[in-house]
N, C-alpha and C. Protein backbone atom coordinates (compact mmCIF):
# COMPACT_ATOMS: atom_id res chain seq x y z
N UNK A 1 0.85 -1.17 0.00
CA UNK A 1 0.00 0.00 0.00
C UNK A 1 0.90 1.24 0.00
N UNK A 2 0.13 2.05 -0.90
CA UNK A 2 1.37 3.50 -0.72
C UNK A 2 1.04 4.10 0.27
N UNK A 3 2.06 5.11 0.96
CA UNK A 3 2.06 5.48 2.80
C UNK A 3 0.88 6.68 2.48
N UNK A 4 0.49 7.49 1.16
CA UNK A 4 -0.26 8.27 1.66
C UNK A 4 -1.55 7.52 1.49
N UNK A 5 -1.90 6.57 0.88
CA UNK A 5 -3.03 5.94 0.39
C UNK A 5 -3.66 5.32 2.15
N UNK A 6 -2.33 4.91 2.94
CA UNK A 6 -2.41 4.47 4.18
C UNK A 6 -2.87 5.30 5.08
N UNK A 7 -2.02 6.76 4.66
CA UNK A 7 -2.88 8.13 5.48
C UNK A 7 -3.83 8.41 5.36
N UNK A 8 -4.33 8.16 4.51
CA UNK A 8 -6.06 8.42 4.27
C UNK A 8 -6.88 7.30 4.13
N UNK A 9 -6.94 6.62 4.35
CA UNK A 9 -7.71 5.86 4.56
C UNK A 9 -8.13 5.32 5.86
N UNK A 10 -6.80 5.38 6.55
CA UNK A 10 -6.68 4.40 7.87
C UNK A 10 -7.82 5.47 8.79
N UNK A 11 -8.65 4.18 9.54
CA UNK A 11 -9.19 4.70 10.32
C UNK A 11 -9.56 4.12 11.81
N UNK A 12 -9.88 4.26 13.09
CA UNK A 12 -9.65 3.55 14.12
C UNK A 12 -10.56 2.34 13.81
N UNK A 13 -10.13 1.07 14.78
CA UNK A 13 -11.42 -0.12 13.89
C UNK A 13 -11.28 -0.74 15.56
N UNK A 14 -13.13 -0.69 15.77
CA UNK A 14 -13.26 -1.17 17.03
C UNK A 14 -13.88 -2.96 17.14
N UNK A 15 -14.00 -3.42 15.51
CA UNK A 15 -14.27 -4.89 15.23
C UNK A 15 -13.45 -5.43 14.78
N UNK A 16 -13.16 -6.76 15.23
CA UNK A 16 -12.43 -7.45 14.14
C UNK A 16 -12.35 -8.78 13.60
N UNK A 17 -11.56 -9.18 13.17
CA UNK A 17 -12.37 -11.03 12.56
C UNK A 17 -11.75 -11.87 14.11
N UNK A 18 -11.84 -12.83 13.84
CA UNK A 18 -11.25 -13.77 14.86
C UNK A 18 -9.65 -14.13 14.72
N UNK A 19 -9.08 -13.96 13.36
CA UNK A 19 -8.19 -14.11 13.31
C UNK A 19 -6.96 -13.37 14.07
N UNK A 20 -6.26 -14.18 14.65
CA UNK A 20 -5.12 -13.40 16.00
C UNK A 20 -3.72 -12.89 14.80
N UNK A 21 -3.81 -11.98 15.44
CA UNK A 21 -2.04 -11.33 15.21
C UNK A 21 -1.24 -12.12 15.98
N UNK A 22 -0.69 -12.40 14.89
CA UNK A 22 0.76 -13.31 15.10
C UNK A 22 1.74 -12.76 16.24
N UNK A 23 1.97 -13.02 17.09
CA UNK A 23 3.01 -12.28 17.74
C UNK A 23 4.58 -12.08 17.27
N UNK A 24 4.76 -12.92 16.34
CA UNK A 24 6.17 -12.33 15.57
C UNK A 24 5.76 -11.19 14.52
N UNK A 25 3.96 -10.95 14.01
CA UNK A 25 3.91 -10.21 13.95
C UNK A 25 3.81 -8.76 14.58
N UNK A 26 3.69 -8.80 15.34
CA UNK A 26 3.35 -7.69 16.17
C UNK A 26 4.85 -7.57 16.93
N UNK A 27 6.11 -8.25 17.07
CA UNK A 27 7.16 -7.79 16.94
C UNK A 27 7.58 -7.34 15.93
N UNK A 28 7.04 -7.39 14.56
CA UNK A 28 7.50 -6.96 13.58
C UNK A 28 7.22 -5.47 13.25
N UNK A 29 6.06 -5.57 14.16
CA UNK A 29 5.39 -3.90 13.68
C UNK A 29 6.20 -3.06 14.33
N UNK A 30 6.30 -3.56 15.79
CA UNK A 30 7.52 -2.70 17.19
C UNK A 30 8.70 -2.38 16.16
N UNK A 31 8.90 -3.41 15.50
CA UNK A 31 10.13 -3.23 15.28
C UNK A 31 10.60 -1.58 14.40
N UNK A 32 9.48 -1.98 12.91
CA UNK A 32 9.55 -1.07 12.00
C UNK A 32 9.19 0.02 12.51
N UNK A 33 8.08 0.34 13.36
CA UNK A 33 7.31 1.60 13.97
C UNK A 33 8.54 2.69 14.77
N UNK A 34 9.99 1.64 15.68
CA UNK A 34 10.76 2.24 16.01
C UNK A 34 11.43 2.86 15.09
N UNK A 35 11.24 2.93 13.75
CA UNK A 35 11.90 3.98 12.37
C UNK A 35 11.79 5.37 13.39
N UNK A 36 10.68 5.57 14.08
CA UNK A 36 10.27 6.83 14.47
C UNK A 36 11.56 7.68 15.11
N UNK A 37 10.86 8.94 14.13
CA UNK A 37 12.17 10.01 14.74
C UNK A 37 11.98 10.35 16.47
N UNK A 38 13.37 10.89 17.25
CA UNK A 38 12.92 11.10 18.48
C UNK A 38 13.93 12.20 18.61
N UNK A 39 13.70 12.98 20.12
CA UNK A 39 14.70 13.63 20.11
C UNK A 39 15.66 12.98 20.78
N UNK A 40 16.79 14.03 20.12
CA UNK A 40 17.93 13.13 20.73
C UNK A 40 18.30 11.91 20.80
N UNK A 41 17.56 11.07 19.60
CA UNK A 41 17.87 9.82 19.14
C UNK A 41 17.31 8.89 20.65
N UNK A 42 16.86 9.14 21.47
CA UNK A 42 16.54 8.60 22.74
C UNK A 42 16.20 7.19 22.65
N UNK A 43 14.83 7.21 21.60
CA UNK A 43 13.96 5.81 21.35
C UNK A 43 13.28 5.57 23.12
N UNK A 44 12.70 6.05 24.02
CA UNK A 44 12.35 6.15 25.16
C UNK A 44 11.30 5.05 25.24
N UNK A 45 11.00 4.44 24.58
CA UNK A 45 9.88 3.43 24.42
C UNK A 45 9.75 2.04 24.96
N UNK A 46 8.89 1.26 25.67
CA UNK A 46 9.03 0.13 26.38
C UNK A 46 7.95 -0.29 26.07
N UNK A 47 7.15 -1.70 25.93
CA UNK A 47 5.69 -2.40 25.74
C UNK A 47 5.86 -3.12 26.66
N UNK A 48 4.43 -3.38 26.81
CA UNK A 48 3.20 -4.76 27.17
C UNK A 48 2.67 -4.66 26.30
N UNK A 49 2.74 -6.31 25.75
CA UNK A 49 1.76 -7.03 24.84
C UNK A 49 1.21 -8.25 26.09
N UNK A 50 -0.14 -7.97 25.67
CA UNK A 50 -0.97 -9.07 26.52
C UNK A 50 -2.15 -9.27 25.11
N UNK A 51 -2.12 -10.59 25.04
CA UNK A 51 -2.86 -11.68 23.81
C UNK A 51 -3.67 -12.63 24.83
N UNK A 52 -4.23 -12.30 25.70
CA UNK A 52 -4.93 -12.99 26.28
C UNK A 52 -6.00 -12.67 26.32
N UNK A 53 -7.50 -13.16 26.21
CA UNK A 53 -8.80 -12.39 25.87
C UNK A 53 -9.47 -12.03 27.31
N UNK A 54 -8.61 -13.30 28.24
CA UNK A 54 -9.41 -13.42 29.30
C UNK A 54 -8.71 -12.25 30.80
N UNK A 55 -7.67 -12.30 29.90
CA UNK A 55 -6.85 -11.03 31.34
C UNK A 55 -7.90 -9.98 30.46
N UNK A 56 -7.50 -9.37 29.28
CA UNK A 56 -7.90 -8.07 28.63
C UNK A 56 -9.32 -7.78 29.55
N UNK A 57 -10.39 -9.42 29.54
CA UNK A 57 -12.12 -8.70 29.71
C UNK A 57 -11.83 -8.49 31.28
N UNK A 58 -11.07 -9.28 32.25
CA UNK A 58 -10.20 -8.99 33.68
C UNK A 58 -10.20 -7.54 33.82
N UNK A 59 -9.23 -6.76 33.02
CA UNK A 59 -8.87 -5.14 32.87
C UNK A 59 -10.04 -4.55 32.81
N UNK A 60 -10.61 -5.03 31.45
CA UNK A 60 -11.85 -4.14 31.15
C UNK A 60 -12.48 -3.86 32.29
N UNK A 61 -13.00 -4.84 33.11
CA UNK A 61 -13.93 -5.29 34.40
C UNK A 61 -13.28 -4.44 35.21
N UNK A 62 -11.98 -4.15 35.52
CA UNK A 62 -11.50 -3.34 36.84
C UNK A 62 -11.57 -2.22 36.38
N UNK A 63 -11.00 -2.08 34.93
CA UNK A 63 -10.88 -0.61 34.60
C UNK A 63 -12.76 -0.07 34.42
N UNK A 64 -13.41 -0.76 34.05
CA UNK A 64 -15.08 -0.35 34.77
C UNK A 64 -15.29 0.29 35.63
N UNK A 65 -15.20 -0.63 36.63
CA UNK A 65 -15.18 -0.69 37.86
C UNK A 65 -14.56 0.89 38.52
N UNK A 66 -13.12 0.91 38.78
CA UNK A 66 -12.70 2.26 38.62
C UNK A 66 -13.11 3.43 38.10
N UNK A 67 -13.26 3.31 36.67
CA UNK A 67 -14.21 4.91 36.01
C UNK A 67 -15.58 4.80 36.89
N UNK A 68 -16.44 3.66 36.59
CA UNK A 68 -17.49 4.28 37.62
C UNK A 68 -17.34 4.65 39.06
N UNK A 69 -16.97 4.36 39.91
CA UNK A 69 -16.76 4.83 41.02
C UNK A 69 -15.98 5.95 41.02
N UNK A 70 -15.41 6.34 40.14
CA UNK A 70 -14.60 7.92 40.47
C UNK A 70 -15.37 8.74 39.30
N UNK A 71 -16.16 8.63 38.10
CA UNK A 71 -16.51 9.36 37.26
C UNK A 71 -16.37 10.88 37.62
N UNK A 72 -17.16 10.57 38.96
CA UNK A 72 -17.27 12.47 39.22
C UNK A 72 -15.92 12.98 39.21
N UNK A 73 -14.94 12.68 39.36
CA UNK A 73 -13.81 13.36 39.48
C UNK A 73 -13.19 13.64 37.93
N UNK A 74 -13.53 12.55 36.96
CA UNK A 74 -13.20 12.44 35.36
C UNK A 74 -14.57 12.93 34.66
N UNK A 75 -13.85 14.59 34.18
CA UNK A 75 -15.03 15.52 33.51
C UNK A 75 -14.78 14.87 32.28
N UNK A 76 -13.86 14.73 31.87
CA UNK A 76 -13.83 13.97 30.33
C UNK A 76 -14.29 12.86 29.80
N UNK A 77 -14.89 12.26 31.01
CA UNK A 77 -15.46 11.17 30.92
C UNK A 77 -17.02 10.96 31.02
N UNK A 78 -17.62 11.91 31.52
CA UNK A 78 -18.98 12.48 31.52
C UNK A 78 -19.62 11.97 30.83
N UNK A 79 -19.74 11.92 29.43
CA UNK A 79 -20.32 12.13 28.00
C UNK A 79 -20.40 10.62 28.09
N UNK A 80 -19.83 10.11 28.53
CA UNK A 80 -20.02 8.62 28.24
C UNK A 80 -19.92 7.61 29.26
N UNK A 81 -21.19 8.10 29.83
CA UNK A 81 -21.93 7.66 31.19
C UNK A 81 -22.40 6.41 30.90
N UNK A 82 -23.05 6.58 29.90
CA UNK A 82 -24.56 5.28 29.22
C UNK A 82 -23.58 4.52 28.84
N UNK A 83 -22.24 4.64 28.20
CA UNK A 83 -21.58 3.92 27.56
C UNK A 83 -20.93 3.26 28.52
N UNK A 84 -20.40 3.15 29.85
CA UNK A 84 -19.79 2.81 30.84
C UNK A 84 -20.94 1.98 31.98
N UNK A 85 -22.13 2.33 31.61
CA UNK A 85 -23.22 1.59 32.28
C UNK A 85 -23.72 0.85 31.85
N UNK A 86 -23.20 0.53 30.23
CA UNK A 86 -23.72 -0.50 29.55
C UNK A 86 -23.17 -2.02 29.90
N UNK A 87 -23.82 -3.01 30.54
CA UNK A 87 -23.25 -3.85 30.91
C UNK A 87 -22.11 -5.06 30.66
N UNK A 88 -22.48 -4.64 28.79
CA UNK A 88 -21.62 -5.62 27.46
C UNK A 88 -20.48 -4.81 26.93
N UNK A 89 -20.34 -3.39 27.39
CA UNK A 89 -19.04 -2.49 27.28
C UNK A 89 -18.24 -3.52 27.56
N UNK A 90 -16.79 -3.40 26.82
CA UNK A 90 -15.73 -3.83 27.09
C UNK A 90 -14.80 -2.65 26.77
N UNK A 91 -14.38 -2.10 27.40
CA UNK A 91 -13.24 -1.48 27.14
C UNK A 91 -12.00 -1.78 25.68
N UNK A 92 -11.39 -2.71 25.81
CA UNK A 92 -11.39 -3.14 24.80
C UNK A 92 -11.77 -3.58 23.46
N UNK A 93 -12.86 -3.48 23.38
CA UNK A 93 -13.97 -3.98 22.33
C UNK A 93 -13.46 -5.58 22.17
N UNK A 94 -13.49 -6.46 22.82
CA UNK A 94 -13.31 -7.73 22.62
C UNK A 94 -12.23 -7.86 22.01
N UNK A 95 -10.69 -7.11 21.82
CA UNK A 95 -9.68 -7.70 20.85
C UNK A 95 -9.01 -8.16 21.54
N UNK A 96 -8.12 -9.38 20.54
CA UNK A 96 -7.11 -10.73 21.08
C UNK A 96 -5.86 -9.74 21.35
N UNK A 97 -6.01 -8.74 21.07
CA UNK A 97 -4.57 -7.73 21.34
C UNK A 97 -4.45 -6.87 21.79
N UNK A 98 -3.41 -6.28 22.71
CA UNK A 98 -3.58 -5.11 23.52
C UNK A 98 -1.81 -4.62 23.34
N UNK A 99 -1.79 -3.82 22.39
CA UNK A 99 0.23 -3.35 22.86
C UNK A 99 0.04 -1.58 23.47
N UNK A 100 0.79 -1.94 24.92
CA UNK A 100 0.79 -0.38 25.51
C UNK A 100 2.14 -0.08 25.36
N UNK A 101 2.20 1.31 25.14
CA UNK A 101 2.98 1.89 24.32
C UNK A 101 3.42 2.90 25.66
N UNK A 102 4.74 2.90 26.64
CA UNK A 102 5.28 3.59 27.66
C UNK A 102 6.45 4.05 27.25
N UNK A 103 6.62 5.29 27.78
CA UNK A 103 7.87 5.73 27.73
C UNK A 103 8.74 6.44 29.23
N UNK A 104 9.91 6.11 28.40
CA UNK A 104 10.78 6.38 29.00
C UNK A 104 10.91 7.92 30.09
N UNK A 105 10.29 8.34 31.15
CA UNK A 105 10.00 9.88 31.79
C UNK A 105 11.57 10.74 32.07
N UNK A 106 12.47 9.72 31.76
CA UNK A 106 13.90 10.38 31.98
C UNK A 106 13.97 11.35 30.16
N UNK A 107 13.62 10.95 29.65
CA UNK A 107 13.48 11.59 28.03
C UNK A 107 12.35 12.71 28.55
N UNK A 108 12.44 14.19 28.45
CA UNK A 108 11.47 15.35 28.15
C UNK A 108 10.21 15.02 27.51
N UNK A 109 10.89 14.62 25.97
CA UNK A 109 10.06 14.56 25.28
C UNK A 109 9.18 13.02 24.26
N UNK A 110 9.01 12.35 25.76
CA UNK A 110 8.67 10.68 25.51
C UNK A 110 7.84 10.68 25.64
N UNK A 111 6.65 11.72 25.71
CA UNK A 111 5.11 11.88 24.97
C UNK A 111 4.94 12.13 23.48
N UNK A 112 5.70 12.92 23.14
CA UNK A 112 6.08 12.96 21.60
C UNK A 112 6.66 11.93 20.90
N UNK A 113 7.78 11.65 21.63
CA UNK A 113 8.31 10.61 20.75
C UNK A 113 7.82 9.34 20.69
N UNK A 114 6.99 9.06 21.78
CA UNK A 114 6.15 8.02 21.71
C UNK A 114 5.14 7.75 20.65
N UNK A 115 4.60 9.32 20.84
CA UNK A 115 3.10 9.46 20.09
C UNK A 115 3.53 9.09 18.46
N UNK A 116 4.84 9.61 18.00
CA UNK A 116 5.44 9.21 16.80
C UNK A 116 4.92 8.44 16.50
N UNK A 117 6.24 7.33 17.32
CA UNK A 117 6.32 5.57 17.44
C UNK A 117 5.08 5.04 17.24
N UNK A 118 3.86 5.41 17.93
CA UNK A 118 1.96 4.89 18.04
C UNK A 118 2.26 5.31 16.35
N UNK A 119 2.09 6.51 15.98
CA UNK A 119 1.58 6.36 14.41
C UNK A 119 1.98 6.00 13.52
N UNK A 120 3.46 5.77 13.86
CA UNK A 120 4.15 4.21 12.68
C UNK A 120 3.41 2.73 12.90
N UNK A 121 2.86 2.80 14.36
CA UNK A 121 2.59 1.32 14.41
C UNK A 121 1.23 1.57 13.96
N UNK A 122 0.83 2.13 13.81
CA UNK A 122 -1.05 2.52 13.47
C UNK A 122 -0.88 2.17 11.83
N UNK A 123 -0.27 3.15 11.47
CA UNK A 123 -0.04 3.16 9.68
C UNK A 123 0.50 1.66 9.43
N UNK A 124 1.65 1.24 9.97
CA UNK A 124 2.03 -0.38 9.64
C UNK A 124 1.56 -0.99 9.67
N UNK A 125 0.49 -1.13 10.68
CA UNK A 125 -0.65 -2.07 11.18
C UNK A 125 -1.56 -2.32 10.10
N UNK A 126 -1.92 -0.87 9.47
CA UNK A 126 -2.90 -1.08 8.60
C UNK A 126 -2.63 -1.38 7.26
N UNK A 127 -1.13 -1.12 7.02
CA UNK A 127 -0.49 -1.71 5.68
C UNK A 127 -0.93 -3.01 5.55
N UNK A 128 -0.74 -3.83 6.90
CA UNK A 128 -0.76 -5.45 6.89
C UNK A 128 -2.37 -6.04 6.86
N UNK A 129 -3.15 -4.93 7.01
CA UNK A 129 -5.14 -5.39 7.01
C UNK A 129 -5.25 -5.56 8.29
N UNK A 130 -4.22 -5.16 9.28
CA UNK A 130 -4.70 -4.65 10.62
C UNK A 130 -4.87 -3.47 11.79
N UNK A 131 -6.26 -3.48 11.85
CA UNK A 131 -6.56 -2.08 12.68
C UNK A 131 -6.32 -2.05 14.12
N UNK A 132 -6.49 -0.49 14.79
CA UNK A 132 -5.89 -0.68 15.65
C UNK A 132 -7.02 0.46 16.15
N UNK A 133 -7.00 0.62 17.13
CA UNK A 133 -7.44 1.82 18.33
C UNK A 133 -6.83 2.24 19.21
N UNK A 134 -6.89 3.55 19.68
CA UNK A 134 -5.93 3.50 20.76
C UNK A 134 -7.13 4.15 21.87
N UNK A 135 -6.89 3.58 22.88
CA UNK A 135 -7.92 3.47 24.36
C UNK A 135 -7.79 4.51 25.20
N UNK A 136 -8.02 5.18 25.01
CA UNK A 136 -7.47 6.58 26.41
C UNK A 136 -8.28 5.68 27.08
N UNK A 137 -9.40 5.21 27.52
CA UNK A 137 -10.19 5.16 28.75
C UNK A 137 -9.52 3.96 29.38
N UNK A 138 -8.35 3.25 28.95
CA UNK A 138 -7.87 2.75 29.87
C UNK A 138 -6.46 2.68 30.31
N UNK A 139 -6.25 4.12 30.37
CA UNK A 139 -4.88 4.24 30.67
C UNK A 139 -4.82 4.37 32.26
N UNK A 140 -6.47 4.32 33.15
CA UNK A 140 -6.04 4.37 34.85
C UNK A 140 -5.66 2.93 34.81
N UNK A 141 -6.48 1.88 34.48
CA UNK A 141 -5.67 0.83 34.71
C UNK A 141 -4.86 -0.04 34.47
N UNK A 142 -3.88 0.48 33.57
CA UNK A 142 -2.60 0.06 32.89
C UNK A 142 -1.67 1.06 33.68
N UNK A 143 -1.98 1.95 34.47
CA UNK A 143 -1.13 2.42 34.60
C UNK A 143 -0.99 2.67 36.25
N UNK A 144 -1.78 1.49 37.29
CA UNK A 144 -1.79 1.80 38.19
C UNK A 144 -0.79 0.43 39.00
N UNK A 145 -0.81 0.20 39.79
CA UNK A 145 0.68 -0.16 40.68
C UNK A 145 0.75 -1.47 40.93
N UNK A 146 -0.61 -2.26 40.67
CA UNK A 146 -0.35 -3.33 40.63
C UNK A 146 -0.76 -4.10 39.13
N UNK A 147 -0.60 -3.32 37.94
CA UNK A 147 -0.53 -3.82 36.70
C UNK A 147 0.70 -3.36 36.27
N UNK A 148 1.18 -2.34 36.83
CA UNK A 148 2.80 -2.46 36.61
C UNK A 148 3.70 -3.51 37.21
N UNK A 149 3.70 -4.23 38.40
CA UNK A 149 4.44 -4.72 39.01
C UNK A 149 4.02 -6.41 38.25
N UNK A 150 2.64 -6.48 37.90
CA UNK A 150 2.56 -7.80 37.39
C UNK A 150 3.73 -7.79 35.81
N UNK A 151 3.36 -6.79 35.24
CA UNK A 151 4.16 -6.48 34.16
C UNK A 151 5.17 -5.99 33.72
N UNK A 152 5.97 -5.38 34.77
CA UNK A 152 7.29 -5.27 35.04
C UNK A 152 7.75 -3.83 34.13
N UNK A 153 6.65 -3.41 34.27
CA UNK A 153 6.89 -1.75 33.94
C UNK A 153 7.98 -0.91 34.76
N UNK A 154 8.92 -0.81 34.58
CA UNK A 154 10.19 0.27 35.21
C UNK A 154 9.10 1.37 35.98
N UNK A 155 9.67 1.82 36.68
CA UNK A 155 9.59 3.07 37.71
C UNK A 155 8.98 4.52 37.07
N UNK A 156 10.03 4.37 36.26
CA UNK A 156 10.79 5.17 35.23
C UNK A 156 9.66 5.50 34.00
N UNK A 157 8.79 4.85 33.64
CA UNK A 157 8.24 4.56 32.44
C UNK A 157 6.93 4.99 32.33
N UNK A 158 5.92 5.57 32.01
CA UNK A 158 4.32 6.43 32.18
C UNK A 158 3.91 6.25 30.60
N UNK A 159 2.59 5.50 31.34
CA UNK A 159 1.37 5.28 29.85
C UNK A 159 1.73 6.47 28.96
N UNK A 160 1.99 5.63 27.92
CA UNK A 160 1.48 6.72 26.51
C UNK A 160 0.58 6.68 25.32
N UNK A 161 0.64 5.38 25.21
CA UNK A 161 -0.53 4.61 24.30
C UNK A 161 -1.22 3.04 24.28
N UNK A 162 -2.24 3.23 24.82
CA UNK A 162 -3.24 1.61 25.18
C UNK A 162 -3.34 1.34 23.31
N UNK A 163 -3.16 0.47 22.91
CA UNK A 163 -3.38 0.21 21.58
C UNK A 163 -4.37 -1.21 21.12
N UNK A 164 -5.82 -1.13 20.62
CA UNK A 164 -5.85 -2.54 20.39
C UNK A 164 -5.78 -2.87 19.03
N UNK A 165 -5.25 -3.96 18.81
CA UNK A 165 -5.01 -4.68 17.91
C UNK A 165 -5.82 -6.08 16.88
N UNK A 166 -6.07 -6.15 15.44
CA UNK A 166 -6.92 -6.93 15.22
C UNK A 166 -7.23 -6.83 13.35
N UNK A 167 -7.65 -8.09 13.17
CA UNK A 167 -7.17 -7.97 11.42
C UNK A 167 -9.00 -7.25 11.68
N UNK A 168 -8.89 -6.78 10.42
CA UNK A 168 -9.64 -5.62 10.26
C UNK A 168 -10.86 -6.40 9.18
N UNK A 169 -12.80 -6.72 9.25
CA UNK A 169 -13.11 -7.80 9.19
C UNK A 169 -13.63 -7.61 7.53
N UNK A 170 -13.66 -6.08 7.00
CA UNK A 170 -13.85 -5.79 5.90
C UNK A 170 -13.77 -4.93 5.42
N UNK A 171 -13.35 -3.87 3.74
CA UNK A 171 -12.85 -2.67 3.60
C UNK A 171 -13.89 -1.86 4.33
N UNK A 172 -13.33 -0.92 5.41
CA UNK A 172 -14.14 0.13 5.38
C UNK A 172 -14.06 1.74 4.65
N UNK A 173 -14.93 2.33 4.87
CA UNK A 173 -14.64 3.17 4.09
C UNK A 173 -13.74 4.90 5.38
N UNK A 174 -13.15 5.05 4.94
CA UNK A 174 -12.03 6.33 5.20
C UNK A 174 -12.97 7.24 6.19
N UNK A 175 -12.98 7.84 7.25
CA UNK A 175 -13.62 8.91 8.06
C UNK A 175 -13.33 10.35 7.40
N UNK A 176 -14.40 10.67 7.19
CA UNK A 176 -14.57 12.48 6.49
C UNK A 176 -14.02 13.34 7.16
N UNK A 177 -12.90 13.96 7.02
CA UNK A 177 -11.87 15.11 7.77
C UNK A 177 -12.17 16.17 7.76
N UNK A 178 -11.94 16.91 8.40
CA UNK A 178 -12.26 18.43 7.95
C UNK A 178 -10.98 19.25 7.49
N UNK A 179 -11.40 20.05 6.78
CA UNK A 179 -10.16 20.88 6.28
C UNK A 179 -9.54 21.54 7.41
N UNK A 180 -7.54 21.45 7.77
CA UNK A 180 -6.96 22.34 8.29
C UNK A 180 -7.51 23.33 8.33
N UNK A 181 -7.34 23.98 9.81
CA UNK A 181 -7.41 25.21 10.31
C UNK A 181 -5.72 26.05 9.93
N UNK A 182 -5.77 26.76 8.91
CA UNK A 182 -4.78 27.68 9.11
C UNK A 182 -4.82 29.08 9.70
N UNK A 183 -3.85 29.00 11.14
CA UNK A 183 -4.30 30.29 11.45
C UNK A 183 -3.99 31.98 11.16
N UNK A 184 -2.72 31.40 10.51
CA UNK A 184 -2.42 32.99 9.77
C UNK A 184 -2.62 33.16 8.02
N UNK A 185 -3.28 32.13 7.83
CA UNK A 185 -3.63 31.74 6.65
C UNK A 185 -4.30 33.02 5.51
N UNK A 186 -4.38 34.62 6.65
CA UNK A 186 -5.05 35.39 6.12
C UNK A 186 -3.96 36.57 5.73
N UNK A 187 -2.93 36.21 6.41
CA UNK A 187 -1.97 37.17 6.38
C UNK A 187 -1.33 36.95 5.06
């Protein structure tokens, strides 16, 4: 696929077939996605891959659990009350794949360079007919103290991207963009 044909088209995909990503694939994607520029050549980046369906609906269930009982404190989370009270929510949307994407907090700029790294693996992903999402709503519990210690997350290291993973179950069609905002565009 050509990379801009990949830019436009690719879009987040919350279904997918049954078929599992290979895990030498999904080292393969880490691999290429680290092309990503950083500063200072750093590469600040560390994963969890968990391919298990039954830890993931585990997470989902705590990470539930958690947003509802604190909602009031998460304004950003408001809007999607009904969606969190729905009892068949999964956080995950049911995928065999989950790669979280941490970086390195000794690097400045290992929110950026991370966020890179996520959109090489997003675009690669979808080169191969697999989509991906990335989860803000479950970065409290990936990122709290006893899913680090099961997973051996460094000290050192803070969520940057929940990613799920999954062959993608038929062409869809591209999400309608809006045109750039340029802001001196008048000058």
């Amino acid at each position: 696929m050509e990379v801009l044909d990949c830019i436009r088209n690719r879009r987040s995909v919350r279904s997918f077939t049954d078929k599992k990503v290979e895990y030498d694939t999904i080292k393969e994607l880490l691999e290429i996605s680290s092309c990503a520029p950083t500063a200072q050549y750093w590469q600040p980046w560390g994963f969890v891959v968990i391919q298990d369906k039954e830890e993931l609906k585990r997470l989902s269930d705590k990470g539930l659990e958690y947003i509802r009982a604190n909602i009031d404190n998460l304004p950003h989370f408001h809007k999607y009350r009904d969606l969190f009270d729905n009892p068949d929510y999964n956080l995950f949307y049911d995928a065999q794949t989950l790669v979280i994407v941490y970086g390195d907090k000794d690097s400045h700029w290992y929110m950026q360079d991370c966020s890179l790294f996520t959109q090489n693996l997003i675009l690669a992903a979808f080169d191969k007919g697999i989509g991906s999402c990335w989860i803000g709503f479950a970065e409290e519990i990936l990122e709290n103290d006893e899913f680090r210690k099961k997973y051996n997350v460094p000290d050192n290291y803070s969520i940057v991207a929940p990613m799920i993973l999954g062959y993608i179950p038929k062409d869809q069609k591209p999400p309608k963009r809006r045109a750039p905002i340029i802001f001196n565009e008048s000058i």
